[in-house]
N, C-alpha and C. Protein backbone atom coordinates (compact mmCIF):
# COMPACT_ATOMS: atom_id res chain seq x y z
N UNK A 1 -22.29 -7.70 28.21
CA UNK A 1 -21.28 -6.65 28.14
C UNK A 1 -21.85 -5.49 27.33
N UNK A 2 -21.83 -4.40 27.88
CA UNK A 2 -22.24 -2.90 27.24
C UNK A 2 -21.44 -2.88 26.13
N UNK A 3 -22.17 -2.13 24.91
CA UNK A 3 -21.19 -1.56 23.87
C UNK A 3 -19.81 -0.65 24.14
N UNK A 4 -20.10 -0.08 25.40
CA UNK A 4 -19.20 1.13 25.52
C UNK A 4 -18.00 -0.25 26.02
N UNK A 5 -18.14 -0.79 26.85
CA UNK A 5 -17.24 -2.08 27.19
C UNK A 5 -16.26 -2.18 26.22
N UNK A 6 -17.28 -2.93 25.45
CA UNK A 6 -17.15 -4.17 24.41
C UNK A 6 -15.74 -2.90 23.65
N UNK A 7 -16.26 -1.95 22.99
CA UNK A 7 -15.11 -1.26 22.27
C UNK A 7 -14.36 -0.95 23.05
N UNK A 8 -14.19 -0.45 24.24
CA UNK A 8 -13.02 -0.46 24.59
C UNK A 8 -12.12 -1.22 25.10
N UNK A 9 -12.50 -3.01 25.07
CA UNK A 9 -11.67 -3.90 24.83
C UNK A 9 -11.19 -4.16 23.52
N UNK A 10 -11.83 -3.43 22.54
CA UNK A 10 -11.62 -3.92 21.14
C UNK A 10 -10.25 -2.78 20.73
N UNK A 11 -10.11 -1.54 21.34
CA UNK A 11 -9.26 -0.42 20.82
C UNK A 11 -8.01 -1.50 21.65
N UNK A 12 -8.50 -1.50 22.98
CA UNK A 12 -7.12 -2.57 23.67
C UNK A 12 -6.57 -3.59 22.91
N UNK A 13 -6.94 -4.09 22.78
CA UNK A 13 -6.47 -5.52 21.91
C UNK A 13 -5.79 -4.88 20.46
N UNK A 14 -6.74 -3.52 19.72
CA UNK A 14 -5.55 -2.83 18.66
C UNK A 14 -4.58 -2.59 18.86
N UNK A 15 -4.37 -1.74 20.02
CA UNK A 15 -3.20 -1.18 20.58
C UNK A 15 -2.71 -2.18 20.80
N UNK A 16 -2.46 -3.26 21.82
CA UNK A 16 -1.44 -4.31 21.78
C UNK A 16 -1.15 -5.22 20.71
N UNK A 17 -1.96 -5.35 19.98
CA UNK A 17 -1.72 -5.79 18.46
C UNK A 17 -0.51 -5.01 17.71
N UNK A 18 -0.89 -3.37 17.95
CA UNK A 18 0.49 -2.64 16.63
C UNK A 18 1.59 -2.86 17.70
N UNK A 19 1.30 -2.84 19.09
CA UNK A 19 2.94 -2.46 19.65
C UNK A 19 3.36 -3.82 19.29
N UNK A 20 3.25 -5.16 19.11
CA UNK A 20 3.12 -6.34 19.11
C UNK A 20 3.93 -5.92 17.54
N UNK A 21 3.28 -5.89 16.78
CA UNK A 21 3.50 -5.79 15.02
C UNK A 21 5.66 -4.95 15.63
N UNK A 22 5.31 -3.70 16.21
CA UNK A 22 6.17 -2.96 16.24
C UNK A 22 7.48 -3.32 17.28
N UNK A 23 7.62 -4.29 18.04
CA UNK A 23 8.02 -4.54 19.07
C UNK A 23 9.15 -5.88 17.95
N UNK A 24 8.24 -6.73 17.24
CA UNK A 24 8.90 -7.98 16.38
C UNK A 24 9.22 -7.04 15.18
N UNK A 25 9.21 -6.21 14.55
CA UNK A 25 10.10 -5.24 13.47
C UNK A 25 11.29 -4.62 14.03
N UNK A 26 11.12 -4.47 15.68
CA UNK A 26 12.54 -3.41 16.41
C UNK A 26 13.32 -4.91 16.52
N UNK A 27 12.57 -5.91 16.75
CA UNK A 27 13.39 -7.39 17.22
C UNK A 27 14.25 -8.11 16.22
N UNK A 28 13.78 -7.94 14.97
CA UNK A 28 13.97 -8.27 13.75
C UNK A 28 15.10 -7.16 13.07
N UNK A 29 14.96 -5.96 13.20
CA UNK A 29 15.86 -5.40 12.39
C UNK A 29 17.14 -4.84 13.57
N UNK A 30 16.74 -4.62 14.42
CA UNK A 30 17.75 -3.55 15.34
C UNK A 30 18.09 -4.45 16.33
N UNK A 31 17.83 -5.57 17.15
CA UNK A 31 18.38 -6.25 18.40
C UNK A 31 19.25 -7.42 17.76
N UNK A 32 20.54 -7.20 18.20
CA UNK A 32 21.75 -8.27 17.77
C UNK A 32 21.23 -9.10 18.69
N UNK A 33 20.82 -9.40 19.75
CA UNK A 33 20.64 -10.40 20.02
C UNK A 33 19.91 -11.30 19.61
N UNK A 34 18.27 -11.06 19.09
CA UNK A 34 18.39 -12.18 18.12
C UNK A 34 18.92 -12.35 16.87
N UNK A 35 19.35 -11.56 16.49
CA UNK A 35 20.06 -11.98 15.53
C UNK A 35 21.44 -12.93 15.62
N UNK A 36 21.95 -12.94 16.81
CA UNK A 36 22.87 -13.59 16.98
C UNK A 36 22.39 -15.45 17.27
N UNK A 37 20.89 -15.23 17.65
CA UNK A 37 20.30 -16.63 17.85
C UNK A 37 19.82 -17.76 16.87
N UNK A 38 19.84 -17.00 15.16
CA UNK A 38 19.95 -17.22 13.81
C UNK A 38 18.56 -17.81 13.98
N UNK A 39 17.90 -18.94 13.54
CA UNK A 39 16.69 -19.10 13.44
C UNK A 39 15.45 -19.05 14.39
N UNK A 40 15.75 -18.98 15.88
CA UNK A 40 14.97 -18.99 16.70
C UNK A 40 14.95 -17.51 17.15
N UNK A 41 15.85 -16.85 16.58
CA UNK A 41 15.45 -15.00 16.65
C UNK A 41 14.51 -14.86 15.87
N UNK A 42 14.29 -15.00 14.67
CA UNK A 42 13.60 -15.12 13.36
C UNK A 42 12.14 -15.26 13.79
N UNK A 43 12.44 -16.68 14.07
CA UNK A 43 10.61 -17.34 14.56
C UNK A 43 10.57 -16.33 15.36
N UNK A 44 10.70 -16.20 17.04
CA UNK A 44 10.47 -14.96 17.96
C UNK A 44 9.89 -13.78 17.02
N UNK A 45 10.71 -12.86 16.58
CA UNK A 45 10.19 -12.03 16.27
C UNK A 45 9.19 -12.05 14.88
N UNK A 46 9.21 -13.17 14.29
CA UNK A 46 8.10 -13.39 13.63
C UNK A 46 6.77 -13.83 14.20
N UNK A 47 6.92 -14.38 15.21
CA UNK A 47 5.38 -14.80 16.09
C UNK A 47 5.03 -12.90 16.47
N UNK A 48 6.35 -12.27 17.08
CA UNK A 48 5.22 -11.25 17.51
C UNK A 48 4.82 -10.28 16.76
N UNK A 49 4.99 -10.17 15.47
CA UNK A 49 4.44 -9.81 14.08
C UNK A 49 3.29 -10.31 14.23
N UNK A 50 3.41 -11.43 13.71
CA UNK A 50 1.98 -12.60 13.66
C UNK A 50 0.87 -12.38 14.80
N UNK A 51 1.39 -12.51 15.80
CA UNK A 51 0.79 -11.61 16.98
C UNK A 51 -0.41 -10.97 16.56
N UNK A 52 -0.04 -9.84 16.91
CA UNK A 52 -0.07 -8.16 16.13
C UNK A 52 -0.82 -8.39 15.38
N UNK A 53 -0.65 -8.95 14.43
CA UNK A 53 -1.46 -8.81 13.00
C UNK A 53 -3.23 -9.59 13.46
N UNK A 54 -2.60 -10.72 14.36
CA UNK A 54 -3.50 -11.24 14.53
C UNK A 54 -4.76 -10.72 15.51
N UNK A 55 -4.26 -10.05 16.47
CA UNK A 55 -5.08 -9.01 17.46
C UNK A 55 -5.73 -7.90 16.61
N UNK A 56 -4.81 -7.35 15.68
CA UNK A 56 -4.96 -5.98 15.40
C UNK A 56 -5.93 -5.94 13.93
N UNK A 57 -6.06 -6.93 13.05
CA UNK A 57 -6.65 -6.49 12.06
C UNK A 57 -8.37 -6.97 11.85
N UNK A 58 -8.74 -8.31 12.44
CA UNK A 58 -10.14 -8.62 12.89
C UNK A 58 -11.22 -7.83 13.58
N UNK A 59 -10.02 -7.55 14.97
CA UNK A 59 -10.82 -6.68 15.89
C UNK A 59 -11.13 -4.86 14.92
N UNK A 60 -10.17 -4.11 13.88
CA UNK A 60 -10.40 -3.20 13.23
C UNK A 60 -12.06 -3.25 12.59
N UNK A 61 -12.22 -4.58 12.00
CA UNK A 61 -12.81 -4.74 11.02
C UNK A 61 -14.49 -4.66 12.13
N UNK A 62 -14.08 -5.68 12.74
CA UNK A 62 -14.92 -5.68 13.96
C UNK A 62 -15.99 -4.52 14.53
N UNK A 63 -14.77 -3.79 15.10
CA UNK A 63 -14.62 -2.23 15.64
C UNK A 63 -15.59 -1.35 14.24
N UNK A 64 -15.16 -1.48 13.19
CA UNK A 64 -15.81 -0.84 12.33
C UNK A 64 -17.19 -1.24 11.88
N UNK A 65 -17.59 -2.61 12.26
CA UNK A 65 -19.04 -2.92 12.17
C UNK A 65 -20.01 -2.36 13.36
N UNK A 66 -19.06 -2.49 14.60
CA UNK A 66 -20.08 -1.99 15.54
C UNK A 66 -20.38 -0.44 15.44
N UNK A 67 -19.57 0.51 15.24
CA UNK A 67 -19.37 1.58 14.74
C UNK A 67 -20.64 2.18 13.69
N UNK A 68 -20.61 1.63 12.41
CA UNK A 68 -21.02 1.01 11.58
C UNK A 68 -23.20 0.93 11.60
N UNK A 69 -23.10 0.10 12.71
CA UNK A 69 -24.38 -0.40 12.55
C UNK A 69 -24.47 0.92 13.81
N UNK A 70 -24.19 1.20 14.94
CA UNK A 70 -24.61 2.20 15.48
C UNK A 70 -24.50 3.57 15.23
N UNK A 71 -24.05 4.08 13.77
CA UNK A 71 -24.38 5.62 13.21
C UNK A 71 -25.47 5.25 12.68
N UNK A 72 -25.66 3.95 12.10
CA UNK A 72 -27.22 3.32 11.16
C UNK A 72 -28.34 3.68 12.28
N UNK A 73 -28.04 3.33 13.65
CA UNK A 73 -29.30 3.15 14.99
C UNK A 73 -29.28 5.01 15.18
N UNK A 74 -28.60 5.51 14.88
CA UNK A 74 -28.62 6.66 15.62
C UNK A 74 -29.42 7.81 14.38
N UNK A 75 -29.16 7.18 13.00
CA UNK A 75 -29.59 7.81 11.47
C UNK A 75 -31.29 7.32 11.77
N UNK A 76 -32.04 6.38 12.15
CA UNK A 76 -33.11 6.36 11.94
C UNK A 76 -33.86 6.96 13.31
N UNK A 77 -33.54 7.04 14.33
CA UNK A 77 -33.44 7.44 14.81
C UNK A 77 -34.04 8.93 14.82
N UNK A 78 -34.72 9.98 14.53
CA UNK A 78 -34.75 11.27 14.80
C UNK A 78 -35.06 11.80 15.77
């Protein structure tokens, strides 16, 4: 897989990570319906927090190494 690939599965997976983060905060504070489901609203919109967090903060870190080591390839480079 090409670098150019590779990151732009990695921005994908961010992006569905925050809407993920943002989707279980609208579920959690603003939809009566789960709230009306009392603990299994809870879990729900806590998995897609968890989600989110889980897509979105590895792949950042990730994203920033490849980033990272290729301004390094491009600095020696002249």
């Amino acid at each position: 897989m090409s670098d150019a690939k590779l990151v732009l599965l990695l921005k994908i997976c961010i992006l569905i990570g925050i809407m993920l983060i943002f989707i279980g905060i609208y579920l959690h504070n603003f939809n009566d319906a789960i709230e009306k489901m009392g603990v299994t609203g809870i879990v729900i919109s806590a998995m897609c927090v968890a989600f989110g967090m889980i897509l979105s903060l590895p792949t950042k870190m990730y994203l920033t190494f490849i980033l990272v080591t290729r301004e390094a390839q491009a600095n020696r480079e002249p």
